[in-house]
Protein backbone atom coordinates (compact mmCIF):
# COMPACT_ATOMS: atom_id res chain seq x y z
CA UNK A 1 0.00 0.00 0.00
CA UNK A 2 1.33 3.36 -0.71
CA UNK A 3 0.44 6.31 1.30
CA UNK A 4 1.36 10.09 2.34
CA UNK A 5 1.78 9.94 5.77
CA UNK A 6 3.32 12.15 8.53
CA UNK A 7 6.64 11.79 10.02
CA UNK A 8 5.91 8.34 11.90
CA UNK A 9 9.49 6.81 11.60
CA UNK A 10 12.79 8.26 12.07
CA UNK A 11 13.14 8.91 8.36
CA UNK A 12 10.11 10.69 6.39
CA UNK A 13 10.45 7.98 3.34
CA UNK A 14 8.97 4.60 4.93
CA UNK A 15 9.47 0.99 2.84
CA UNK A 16 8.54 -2.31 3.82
CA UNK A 17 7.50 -5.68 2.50
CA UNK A 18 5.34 -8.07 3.99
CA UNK A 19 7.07 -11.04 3.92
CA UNK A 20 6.98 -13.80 2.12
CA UNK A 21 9.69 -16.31 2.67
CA UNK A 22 7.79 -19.70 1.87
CA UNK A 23 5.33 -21.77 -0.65
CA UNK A 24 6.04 -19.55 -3.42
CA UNK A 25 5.09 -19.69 -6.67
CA UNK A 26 8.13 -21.62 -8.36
CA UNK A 27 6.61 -21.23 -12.05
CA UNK A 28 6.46 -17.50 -11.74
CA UNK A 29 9.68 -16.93 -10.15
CA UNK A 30 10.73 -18.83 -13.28
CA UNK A 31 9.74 -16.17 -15.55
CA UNK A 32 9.64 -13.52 -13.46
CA UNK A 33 11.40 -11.20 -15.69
CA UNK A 34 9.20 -12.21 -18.69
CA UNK A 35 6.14 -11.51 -16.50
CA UNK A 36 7.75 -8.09 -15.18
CA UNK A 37 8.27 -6.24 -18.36
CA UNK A 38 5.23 -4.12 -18.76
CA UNK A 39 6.56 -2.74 -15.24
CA UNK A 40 10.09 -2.61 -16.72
CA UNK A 41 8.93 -0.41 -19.52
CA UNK A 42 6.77 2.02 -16.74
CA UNK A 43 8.63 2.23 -13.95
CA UNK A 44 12.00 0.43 -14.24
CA UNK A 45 13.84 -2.17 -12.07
CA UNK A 46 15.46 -2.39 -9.06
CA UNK A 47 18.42 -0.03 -8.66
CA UNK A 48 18.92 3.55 -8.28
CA UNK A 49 16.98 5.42 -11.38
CA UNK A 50 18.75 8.42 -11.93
CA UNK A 51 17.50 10.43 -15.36
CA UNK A 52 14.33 7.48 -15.77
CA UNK A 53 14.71 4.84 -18.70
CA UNK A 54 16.79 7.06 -21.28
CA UNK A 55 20.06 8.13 -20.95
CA UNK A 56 23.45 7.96 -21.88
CA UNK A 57 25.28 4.51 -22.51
CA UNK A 58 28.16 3.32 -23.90
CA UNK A 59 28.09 1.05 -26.98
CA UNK A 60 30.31 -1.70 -28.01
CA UNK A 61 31.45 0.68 -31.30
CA UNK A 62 32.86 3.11 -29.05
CA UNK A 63 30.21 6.07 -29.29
CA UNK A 64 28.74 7.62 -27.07
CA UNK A 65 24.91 7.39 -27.58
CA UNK A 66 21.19 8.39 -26.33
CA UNK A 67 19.01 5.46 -25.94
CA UNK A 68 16.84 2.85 -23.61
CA UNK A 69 18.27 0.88 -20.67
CA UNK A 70 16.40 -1.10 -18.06
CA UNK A 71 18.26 0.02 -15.34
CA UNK A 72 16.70 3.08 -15.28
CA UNK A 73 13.25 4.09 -13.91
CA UNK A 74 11.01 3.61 -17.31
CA UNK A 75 9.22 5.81 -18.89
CA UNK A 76 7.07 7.26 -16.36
CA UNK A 77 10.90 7.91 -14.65
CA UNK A 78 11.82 9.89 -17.14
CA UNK A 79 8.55 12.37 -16.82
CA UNK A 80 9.23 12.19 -12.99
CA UNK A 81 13.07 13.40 -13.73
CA UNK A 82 12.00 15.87 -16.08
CA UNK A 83 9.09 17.03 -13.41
CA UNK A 84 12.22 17.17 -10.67
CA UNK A 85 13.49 19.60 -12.61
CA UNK A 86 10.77 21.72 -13.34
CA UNK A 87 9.91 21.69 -9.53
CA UNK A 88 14.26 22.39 -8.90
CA UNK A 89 13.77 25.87 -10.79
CA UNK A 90 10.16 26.51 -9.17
CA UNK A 91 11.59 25.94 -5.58
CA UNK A 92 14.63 27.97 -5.93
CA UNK A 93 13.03 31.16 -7.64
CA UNK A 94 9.73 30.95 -6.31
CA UNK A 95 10.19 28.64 -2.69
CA UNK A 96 7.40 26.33 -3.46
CA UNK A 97 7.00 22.77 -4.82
CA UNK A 98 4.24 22.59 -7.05
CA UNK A 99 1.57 20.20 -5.69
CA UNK A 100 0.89 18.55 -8.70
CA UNK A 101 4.74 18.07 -9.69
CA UNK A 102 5.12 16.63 -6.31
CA UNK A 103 1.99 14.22 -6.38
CA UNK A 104 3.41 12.65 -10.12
CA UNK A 105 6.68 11.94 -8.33
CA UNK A 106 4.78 10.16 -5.30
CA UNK A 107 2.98 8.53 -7.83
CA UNK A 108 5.58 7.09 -9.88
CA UNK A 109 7.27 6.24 -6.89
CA UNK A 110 4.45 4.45 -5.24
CA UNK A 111 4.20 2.14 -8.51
CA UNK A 112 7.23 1.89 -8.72
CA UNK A 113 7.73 0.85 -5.05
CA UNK A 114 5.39 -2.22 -5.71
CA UNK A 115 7.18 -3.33 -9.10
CA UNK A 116 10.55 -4.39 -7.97
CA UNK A 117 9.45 -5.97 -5.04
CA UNK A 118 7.81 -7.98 -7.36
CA UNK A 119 10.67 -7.88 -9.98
CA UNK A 120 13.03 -8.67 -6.87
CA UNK A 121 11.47 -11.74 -5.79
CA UNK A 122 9.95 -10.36 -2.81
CA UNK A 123 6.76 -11.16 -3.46
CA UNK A 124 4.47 -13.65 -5.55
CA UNK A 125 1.30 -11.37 -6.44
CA UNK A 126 1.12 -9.46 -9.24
CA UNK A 127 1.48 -5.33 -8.93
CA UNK A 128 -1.42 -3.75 -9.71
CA UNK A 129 -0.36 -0.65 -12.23
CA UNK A 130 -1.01 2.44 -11.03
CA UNK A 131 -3.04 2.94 -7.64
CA UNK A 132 -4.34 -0.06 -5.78
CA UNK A 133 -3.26 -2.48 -2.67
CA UNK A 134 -0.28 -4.70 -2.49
CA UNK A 135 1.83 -5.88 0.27
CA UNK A 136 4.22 -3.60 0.73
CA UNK A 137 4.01 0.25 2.03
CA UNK A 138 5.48 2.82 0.55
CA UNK A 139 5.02 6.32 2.73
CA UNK A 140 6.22 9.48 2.49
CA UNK A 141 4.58 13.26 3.16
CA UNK A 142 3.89 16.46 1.03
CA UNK A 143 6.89 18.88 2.75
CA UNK A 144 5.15 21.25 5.21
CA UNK A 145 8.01 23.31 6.46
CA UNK A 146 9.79 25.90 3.60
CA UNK A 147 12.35 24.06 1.31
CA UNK A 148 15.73 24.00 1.93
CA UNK A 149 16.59 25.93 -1.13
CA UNK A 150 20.55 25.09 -0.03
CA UNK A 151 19.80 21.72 -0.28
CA UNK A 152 17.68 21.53 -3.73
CA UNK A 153 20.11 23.74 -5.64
CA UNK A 154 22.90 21.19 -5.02
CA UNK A 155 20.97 17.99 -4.51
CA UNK A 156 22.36 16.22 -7.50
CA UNK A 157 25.89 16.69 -5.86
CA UNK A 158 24.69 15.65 -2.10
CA UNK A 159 23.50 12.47 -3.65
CA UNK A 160 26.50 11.41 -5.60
CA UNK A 161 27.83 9.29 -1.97
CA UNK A 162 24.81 7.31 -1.73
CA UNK A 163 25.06 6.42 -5.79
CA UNK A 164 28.27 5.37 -5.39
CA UNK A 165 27.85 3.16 -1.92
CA UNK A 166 24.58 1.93 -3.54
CA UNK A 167 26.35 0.86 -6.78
CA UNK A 168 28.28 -1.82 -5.07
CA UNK A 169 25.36 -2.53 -3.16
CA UNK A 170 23.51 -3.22 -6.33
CA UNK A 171 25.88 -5.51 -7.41
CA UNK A 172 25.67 -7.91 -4.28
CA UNK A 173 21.97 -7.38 -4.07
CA UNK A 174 22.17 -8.92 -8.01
CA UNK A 175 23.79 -11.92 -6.94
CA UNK A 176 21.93 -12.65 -3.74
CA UNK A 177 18.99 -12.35 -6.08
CA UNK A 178 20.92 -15.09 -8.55
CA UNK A 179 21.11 -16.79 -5.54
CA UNK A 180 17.93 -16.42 -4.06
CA UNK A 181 15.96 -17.35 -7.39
CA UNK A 182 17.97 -20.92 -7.71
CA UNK A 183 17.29 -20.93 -3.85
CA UNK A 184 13.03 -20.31 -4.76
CA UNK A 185 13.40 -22.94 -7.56
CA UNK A 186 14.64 -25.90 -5.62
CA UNK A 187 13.33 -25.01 -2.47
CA UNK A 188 10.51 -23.03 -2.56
CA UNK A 189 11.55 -20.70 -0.18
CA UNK A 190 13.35 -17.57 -0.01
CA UNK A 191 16.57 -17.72 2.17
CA UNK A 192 15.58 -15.45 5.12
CA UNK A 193 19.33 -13.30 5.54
CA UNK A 194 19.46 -12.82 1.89
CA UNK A 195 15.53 -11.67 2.04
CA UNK A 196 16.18 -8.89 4.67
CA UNK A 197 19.26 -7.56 2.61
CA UNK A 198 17.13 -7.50 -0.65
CA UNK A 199 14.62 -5.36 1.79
CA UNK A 200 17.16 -2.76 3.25
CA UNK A 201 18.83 -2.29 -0.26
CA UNK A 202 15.49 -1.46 -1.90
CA UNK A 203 14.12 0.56 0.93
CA UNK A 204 18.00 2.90 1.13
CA UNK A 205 17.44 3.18 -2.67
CA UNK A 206 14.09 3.96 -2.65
CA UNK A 207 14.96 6.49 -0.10
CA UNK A 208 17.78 7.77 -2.54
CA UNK A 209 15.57 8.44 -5.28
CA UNK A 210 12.80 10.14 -3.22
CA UNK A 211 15.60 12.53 -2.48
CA UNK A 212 16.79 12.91 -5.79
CA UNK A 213 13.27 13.93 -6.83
CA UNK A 214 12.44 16.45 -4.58
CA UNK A 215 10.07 14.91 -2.29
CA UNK A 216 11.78 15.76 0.82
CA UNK A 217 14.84 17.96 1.80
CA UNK A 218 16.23 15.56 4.64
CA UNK A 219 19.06 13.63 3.99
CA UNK A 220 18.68 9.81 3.58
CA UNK A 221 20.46 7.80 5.92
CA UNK A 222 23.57 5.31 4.94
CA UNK A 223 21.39 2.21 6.24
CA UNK A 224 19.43 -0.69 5.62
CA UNK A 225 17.22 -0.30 8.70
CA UNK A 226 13.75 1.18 8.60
């Protein structure tokens, strides 16, 4: 369930998963990717989206070169990124994030919240697209203090730490995933420890990119925990 909440936790961007560790669904773990890819193409995959589904990449020919990439947060990303910086310009010159610039992003993130838990193995049901209930929570409020103008004008520098730590990160989470889908196939369960870190990587990156797009001016924390 995603929802706009107050400041209930010690962070104002709140993710968790219900879990869901046994009895699941071996054939669509199987093709999980396969059954992901509308969600792919919306909203991306896990990992921190940073510019939506189209930017620059690096071809085997040696050119530089504009074009699509999964890792990225999908098409309704790249409105969200381009509505980030619409709302940058708006809160330095005029103070204020517009409301509707700010509910798009808490949309897309809400969605997108739901998809990779699904993409990640973290759950069996199916993510509803767009607006409706799933078992995880995704919270976060509407800023009701004035902007730290300080901290928009220079947010894509503040949050070049957390891309870096959460690049490595990515690439563990990836093979606990490997791991973890082998694990679902032969098993039927998902392997508790390597459950909790798919969790906490999601939920700091998920954090990360609320930051990145605006929705609040504290700092995201260098942890796992909620």
């Amino acid at each position: 369930m995603a929802e706009s909440v107050g400041h209930s936790a010690s962070y104002p961007v709140v993710y968790d998963v219900a879990p869901q560790l046994h009895d699941r669904n071996r054939l669509t773990v199987f093709f999980r990717l396969f059954l992901a890819i509308p969600h792919l193409i919306l909203v991306g995959g896990p990992g921190l989206a940073l510019g939506g589904a189209w930017a620059w990449k690096f071809p085997a020919h040696g050119d530089w070169a504009w074009g699509f990439h999964w890792g990225g947060g999908g098409i309704l990303g790249a409105a969200a990124f381009v509505m980030a910086i619409i709302a940058w310009f708006a809160i330095l010159f005029a103070s204020t994030h517009p409301r509707g610039l700010w509910d798009f992003a808490f949309f897309f993130m809400s969605w997108r919240a739901r998809a990779v838990a699904y993409i990640a193995l973290l759950r069996d049901e199916y993510p509803p697209f767009g607006e409706d209930i799933y078992p995880t929570r995704y919270a976060v409020a509407y800023p009701d203090t004035p902007r730290d103008t300080w901290s928009v004008g220079l947010r894509i520098f503040y949050v070049i730490p957390h891309a870096i730590v959460l690049c490595f990160l990515g690439i563990a989470w990836f093979i606990t995933a490997v791991i973890a889908w082998f694990a679902i196939l032969f098993t039927g369960s998902y392997p508790e420890g390597l459950y909790q870190f798919a969790v906490g990587y999601l939920r700091w990156s998920l954090r990360v990119e609320s930051y990145l797009l605006l929705l609040r001016d504290e700092y995201p924390p260098f942890s796992f925990e909620p």
